[in-house]
Structures are given as structure tokens and as C-alpha cells.
C-alpha atoms as a PDB file:
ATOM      1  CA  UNK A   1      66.794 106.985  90.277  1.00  0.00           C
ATOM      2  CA  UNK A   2      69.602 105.977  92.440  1.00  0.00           C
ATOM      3  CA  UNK A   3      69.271 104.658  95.536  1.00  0.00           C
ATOM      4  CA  UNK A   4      72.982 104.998  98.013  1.00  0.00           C
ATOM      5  CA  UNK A   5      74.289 104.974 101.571  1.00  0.00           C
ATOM      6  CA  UNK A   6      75.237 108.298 102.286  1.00  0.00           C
ATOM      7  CA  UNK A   7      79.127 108.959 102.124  1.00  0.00           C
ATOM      8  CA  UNK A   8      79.654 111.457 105.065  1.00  0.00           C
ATOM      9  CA  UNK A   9      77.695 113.270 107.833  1.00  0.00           C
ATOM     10  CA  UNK A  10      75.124 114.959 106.253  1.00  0.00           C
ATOM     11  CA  UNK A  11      72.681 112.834 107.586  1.00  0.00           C
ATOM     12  CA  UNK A  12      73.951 112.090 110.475  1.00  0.00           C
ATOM     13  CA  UNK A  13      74.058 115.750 111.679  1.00  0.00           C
ATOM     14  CA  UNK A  14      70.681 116.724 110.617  1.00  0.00           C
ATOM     15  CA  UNK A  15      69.193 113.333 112.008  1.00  0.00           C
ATOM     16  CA  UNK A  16      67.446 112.408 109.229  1.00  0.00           C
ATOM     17  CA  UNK A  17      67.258 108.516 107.771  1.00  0.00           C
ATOM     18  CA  UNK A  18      67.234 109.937 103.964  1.00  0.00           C
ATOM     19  CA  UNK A  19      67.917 112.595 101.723  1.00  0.00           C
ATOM     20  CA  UNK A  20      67.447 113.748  97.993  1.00  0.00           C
ATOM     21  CA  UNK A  21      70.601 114.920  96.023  1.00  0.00           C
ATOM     22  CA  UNK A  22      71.041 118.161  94.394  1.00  0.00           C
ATOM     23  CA  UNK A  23      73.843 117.404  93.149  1.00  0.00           C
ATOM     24  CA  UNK A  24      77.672 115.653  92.391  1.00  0.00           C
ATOM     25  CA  UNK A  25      80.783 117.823  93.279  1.00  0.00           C
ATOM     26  CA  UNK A  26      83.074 118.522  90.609  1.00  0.00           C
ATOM     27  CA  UNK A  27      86.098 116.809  90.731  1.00  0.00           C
ATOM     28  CA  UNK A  28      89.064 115.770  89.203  1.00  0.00           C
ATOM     29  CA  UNK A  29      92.416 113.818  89.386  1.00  0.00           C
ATOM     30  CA  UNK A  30      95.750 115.449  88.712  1.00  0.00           C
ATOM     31  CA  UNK A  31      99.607 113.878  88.991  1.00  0.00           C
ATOM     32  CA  UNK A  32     102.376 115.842  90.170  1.00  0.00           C
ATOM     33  CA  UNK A  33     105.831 114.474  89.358  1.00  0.00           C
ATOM     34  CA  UNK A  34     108.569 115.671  91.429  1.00  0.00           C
ATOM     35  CA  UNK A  35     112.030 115.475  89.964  1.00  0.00           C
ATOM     36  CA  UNK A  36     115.376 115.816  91.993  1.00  0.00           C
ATOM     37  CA  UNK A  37     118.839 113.919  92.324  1.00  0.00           C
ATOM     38  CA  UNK A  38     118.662 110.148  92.651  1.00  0.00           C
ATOM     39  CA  UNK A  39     121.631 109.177  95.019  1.00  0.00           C
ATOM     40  CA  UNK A  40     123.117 107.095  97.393  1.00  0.00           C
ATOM     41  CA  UNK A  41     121.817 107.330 101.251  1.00  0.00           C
ATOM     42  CA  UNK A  42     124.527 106.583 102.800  1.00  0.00           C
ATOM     43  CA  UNK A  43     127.047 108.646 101.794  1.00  0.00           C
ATOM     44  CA  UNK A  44     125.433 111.654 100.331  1.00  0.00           C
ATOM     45  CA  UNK A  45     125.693 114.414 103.092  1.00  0.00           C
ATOM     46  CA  UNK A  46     122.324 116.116 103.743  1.00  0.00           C
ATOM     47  CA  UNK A  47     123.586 119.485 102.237  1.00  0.00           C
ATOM     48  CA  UNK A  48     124.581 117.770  99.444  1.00  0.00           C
ATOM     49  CA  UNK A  49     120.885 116.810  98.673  1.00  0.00           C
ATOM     50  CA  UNK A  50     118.210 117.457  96.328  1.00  0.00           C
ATOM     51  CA  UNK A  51     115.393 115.530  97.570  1.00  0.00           C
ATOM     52  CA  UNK A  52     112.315 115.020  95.990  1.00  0.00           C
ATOM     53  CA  UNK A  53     110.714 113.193  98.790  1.00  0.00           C
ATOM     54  CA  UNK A  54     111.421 115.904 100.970  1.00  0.00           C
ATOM     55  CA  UNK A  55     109.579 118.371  98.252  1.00  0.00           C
ATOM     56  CA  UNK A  56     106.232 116.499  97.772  1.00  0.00           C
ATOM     57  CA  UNK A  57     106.178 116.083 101.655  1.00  0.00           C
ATOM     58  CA  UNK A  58     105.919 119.271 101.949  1.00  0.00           C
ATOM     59  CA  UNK A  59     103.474 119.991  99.236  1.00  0.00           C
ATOM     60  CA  UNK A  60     101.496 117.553 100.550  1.00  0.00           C
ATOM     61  CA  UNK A  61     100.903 119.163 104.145  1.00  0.00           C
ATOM     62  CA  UNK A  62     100.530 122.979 101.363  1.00  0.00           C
ATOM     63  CA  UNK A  63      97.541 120.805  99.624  1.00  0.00           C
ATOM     64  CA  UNK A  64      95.984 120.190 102.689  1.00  0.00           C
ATOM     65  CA  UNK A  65      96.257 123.784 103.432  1.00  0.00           C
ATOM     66  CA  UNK A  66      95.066 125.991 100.618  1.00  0.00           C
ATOM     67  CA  UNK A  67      92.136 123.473 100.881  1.00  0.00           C
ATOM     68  CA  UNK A  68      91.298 124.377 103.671  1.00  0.00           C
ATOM     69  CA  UNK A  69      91.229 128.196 103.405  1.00  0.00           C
ATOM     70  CA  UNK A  70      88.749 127.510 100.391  1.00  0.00           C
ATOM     71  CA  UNK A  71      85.456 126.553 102.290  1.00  0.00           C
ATOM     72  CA  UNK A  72      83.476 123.436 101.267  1.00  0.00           C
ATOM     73  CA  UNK A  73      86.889 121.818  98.819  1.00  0.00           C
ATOM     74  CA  UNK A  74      88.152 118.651  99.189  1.00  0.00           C
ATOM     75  CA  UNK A  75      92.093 118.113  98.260  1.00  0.00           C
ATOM     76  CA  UNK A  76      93.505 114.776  98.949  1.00  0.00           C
ATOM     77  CA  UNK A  77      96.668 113.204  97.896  1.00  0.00           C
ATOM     78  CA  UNK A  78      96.097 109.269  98.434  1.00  0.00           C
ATOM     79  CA  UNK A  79      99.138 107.881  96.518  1.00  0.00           C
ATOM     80  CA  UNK A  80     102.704 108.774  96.491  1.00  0.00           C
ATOM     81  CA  UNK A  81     105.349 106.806  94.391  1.00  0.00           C
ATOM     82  CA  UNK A  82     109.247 107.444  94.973  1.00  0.00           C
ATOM     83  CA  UNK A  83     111.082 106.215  91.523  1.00  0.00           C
ATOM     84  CA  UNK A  84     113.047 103.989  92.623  1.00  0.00           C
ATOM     85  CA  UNK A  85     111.986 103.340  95.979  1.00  0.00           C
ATOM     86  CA  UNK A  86     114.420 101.554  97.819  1.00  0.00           C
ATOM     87  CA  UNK A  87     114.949 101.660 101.580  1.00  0.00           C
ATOM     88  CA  UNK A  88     118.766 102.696 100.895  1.00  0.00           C
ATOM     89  CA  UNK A  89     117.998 105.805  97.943  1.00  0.00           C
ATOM     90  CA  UNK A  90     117.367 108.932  98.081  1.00  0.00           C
ATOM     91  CA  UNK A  91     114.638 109.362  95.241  1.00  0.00           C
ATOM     92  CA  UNK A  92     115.397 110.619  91.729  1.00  0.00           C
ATOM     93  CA  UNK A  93     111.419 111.137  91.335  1.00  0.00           C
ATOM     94  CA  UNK A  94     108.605 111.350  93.410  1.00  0.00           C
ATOM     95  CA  UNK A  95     104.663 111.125  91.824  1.00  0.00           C
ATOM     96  CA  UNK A  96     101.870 111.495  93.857  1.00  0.00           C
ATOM     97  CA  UNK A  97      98.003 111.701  92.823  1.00  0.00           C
ATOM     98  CA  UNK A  98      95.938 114.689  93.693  1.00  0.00           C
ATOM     99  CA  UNK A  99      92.213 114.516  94.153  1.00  0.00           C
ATOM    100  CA  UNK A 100      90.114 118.112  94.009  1.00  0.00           C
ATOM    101  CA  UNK A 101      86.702 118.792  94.645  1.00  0.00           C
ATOM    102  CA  UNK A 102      84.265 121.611  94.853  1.00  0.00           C
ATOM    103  CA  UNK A 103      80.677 122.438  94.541  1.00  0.00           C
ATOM    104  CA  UNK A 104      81.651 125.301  91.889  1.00  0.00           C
ATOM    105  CA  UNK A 105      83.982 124.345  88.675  1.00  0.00           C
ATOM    106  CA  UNK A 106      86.131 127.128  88.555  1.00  0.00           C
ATOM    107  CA  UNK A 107      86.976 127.289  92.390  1.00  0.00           C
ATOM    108  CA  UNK A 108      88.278 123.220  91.476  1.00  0.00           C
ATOM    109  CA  UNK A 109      90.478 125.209  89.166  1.00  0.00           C
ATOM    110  CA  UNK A 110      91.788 128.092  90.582  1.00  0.00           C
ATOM    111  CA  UNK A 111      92.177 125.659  93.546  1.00  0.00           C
ATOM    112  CA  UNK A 112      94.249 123.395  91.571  1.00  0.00           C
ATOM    113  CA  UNK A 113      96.603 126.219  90.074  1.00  0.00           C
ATOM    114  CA  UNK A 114      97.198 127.795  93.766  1.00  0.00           C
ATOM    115  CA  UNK A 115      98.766 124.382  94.393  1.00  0.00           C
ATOM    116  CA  UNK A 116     100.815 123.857  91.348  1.00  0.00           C
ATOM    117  CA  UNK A 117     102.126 127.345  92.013  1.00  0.00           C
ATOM    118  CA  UNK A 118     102.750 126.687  95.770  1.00  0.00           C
ATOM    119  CA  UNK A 119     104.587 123.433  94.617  1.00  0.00           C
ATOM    120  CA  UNK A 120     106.427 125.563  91.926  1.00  0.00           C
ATOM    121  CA  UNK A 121     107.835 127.690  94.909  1.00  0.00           C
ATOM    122  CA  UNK A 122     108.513 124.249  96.936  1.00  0.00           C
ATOM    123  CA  UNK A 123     110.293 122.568  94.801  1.00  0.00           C
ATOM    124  CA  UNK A 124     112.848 125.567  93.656  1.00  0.00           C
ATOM    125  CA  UNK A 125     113.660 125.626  97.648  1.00  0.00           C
ATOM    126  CA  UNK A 126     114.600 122.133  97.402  1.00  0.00           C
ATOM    127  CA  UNK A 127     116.933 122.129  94.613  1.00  0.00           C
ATOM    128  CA  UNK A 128     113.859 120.249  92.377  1.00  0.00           C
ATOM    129  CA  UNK A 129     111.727 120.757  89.594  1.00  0.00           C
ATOM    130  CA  UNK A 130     107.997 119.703  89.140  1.00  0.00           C
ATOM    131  CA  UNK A 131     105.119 118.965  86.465  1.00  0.00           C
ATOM    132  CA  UNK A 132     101.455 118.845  86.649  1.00  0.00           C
ATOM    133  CA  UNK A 133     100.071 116.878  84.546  1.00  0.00           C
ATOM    134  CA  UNK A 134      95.377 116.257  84.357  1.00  0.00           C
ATOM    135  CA  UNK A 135      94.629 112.933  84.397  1.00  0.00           C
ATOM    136  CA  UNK A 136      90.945 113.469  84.515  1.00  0.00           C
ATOM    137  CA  UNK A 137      88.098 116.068  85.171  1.00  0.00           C
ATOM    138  CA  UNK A 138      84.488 115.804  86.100  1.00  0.00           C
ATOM    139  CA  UNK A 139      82.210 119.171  86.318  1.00  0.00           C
ATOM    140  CA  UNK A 140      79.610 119.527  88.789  1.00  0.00           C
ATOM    141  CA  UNK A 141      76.573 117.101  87.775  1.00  0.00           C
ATOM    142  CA  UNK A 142      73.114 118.827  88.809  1.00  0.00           C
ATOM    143  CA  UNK A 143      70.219 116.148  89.379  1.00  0.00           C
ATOM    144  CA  UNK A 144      66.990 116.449  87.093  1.00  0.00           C
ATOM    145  CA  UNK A 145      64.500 118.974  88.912  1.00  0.00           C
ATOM    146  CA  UNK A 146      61.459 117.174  87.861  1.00  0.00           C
ATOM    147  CA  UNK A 147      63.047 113.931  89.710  1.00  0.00           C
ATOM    148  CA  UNK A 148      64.018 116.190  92.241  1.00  0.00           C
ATOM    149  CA  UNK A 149      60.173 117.440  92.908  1.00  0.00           C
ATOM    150  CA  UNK A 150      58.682 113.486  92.766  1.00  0.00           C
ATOM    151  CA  UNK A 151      61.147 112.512  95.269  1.00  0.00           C
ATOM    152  CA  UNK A 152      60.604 115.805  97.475  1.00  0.00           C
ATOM    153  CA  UNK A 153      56.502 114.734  96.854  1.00  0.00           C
ATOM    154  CA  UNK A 154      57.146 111.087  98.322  1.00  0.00           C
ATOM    155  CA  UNK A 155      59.484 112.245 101.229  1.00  0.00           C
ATOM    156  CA  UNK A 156      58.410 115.892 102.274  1.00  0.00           C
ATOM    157  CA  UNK A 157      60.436 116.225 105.240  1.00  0.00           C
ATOM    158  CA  UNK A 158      63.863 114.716 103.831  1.00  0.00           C
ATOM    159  CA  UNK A 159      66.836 117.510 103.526  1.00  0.00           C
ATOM    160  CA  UNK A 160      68.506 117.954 100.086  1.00  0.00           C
ATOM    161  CA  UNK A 161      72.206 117.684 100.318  1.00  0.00           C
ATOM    162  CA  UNK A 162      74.685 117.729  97.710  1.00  0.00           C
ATOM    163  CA  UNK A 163      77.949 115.397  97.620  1.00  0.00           C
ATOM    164  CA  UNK A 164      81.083 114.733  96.784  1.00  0.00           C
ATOM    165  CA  UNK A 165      81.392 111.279  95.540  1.00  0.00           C
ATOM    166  CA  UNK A 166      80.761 109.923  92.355  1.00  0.00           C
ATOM    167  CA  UNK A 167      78.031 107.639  91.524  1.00  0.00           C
ATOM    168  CA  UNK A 168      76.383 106.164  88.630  1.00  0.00           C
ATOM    169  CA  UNK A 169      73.332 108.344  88.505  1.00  0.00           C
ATOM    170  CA  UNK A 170      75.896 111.231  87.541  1.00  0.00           C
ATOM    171  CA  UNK A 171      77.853 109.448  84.694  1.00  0.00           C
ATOM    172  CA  UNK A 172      74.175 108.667  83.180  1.00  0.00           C
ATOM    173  CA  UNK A 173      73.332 112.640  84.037  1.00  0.00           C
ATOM    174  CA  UNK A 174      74.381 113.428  80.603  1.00  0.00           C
ATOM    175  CA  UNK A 175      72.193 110.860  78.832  1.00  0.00           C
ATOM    176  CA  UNK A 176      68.760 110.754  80.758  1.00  0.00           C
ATOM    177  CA  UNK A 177      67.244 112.445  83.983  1.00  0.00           C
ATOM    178  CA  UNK A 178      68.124 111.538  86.845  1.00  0.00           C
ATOM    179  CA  UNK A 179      68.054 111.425  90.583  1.00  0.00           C
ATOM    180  CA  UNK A 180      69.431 110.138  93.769  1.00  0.00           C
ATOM    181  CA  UNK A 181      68.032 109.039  97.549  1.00  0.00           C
ATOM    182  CA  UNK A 182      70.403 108.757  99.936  1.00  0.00           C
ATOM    183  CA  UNK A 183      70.058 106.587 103.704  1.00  0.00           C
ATOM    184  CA  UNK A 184      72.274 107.814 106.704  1.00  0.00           C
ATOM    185  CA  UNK A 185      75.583 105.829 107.526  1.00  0.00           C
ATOM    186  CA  UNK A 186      75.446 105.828 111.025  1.00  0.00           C
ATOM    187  CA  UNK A 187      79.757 105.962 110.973  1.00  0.00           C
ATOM    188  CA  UNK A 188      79.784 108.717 108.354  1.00  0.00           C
ATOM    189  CA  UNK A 189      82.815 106.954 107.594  1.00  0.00           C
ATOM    190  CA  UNK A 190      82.708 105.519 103.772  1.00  0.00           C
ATOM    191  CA  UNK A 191      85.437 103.221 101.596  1.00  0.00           C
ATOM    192  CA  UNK A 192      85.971 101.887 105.274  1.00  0.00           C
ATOM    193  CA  UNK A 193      84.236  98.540 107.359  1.00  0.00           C
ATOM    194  CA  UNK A 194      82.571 101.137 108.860  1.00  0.00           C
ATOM    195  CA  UNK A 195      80.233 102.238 106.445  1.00  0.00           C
ATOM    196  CA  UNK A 196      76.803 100.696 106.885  1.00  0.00           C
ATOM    197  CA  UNK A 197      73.355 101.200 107.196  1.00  0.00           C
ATOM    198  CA  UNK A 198      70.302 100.343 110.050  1.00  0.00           C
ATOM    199  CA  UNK A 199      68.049  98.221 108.615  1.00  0.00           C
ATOM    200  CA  UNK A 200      65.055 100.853 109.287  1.00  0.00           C
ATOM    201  CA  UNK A 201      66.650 103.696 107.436  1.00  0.00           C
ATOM    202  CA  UNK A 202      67.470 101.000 104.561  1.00  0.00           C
ATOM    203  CA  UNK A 203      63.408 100.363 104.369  1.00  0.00           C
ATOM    204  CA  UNK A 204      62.963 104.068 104.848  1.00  0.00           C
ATOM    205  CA  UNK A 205      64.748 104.550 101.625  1.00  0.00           C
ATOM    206  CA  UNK A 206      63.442 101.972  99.805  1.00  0.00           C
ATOM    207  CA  UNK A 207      59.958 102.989 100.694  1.00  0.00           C
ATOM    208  CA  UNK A 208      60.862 106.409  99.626  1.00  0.00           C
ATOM    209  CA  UNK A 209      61.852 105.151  96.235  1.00  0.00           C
ATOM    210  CA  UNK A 210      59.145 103.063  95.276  1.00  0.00           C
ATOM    211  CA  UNK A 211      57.166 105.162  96.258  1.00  0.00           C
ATOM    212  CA  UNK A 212      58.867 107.988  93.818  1.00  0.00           C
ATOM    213  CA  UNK A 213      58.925 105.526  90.930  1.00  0.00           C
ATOM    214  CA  UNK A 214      55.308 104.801  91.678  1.00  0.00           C
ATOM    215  CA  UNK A 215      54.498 108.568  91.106  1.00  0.00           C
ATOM    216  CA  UNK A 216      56.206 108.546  88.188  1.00  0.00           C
ATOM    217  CA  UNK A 217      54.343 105.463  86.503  1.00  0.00           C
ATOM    218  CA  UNK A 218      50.746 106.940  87.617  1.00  0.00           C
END
């Protein structure tokens, strides 16, 4: 059993201190390389260009958007690399990461292939060319219901939410039960400063799990 400040709102907008997890999002990591025509910027005339900056801008803003027609996903591009990245260049490739997730595996997919497709389309305006390429893929981890039930016997009232980061209870998910408490972040802000905890929801949880883990040794 895992114990884990909560990473987003769940909490927060049910005003609750804790929760029990369901379950881990499926998610995976994918890198889209975006060739074009490396050249000088200062004397190539914009008509004259084949950007690739220009294309994974704008498949950026399309990733946010197809995500958001798809209710409960998560797409996120968090790193973008220009090859060769001076101030003075106009790119001859572009990479950038792309982060997926969804509580069902094959919306993750068809999810990922409407963007690939939309940055097919976005790069052949552009005068470009670009490849997908899977870096790494995690299905959908669901907790251990007999955890599930202890936990929901020491905390009655708590809400069971699912989420969409990773954690260490999941990896271990394919090797032995197991479960997961999480305590509200006041912020609902996480990889931030802001994330933190009040000290009586922190107790709350512990309570909750030793209380679980009690059960369990009984």
C-alpha cells in the first residue's frame, strides 16, 4: 500500500482530506521528428522556406486540440528540440516529446494516431515531412480489489478516484497486490513548489493506512 499527495483536484473539489485509488491512467511517451530545410535566417526569403519549427508549432496547438475533444485525455508536449538550434537558423529538424493519457487503452491509441495523422497533413502544408516514433507505453494499472475493500473498511466515507500519474504501487501492480491512499494538495498543482500537504490531512492519511495495514495483519 502506497501512501501519496494527490496530483490534481480531485480532492480538492470533493473536499475530502483522502482518497483510495482505482486506478493508474494509461499512458505513454511518443517522439515526433519534424524534418524540413536547414538554412540561413537571414537571407532566406519567407516563401522560400520549409520550416520545421513552424510545423511542430502548429501541431503542437492540433495536440492540444484533439485532446480536448476526447473527454478525460491528457496530451502534453513538454520538450521541443530544433537540430541545430541557433538563434540565426532556420531548423533542419525539429523533435518534440508527446505525453498521452487515458483511462481506456485503446482511446490512448486511437488518440495518438489522430495526431500523427493531423501532423501528417501539417507537415505536407509546410513543405516538411514527419516520423513517429514510441518511446514507451504503459496500460491502465487497476488496484487490487481486496486492498481496495480494507482501505474502503478503514476510511468509509473517502471517494475513490482514479489518476493519471505514475507511481510505484503501479510498476509493482504486476508482481503483488496492491493499493494506494491519497491526501489532498491544497494547490492541486503537482511537479511545482506548490504542491504540499496540511499537516491534518497528512495524519488523516496516515491514520487511514495503518489502520488498513492493521486490518490486514489481524
Amino acid at each position: 500500500m502506497e501512501l501519496h499527495v494527490e496530483q490534481g483536484r480531485g480532492l480538492i473539489d470533493l473536499d475530502q482530506p483522502v482518497a483510495i485509488a482505482s486506478s493508474i491512467l494509461g499512458h505513454g511517451r511518443w517522439r515526433l521528428s519534424v524534418h524540413g530545410q536547414g538554412n540561413h535566417a537571414g537571407t532566406t526569403l519567407m516563401a522560400d522556406r520549409y520550416d520545421p519549427m513552424v510545423s511542430a508549432s502548429r501541431m503542437v496547438v492540433a495536440v492540444r486540440d484533439i485532446a480536448r475533444k476526447q473527454p478525460h485525455a491528457r496530451a502534453t508536449v513538454g520538450r521541443l528540440q530544433p537540430v541545430p538550434g541557433g538563434t540565426n537558423v532556420i531548423a533542419s529538424r525539429v523533435d518534440f516529446w508527446l505525453d498521452v493519457r487515458h483511462p481506456n487503452d485503446a482511446v490512448t491509441a486511437a488518440l495518438v494516431e489522430s495526431i500523427h495523422l493531423q501532423a501528417r497533413v501539417i507537415a505536407a502544408e509546410e513543405g516538411c515531412r514527419v516520423e513517429l516514433r514510441e518511446e514507451s507505453l504503459s496500460p491502465t494499472v487497476h488496484f487490487d480489489p481486496g486492498l481496495q475493500k480494507d482501505l474502503q473498511l478503514a476510511l468509509p466515507d473517502a471517494p475513490v478516484l482514479d489518476t493519471g500519474a505514475g507511481h510505484d504501487a503501479g510498476v509493482l501492480a504486476a508482481h503483488v497486490p496492491t493499493a494506494m491512499v491519497f491526501v489532498r494538495n491544497p494547490s492541486g498543482v503537482s511537479h511545482s513548489p506548490e504542491e504540499h500537504v496540511l499537516d491534518e490531512d497528512a495524519e488523516t492519511g496516515a491514520q487511514t493506512l495503518a489502520d488498513a495495514l492493521h486490518g490486514l495483519m489481524a
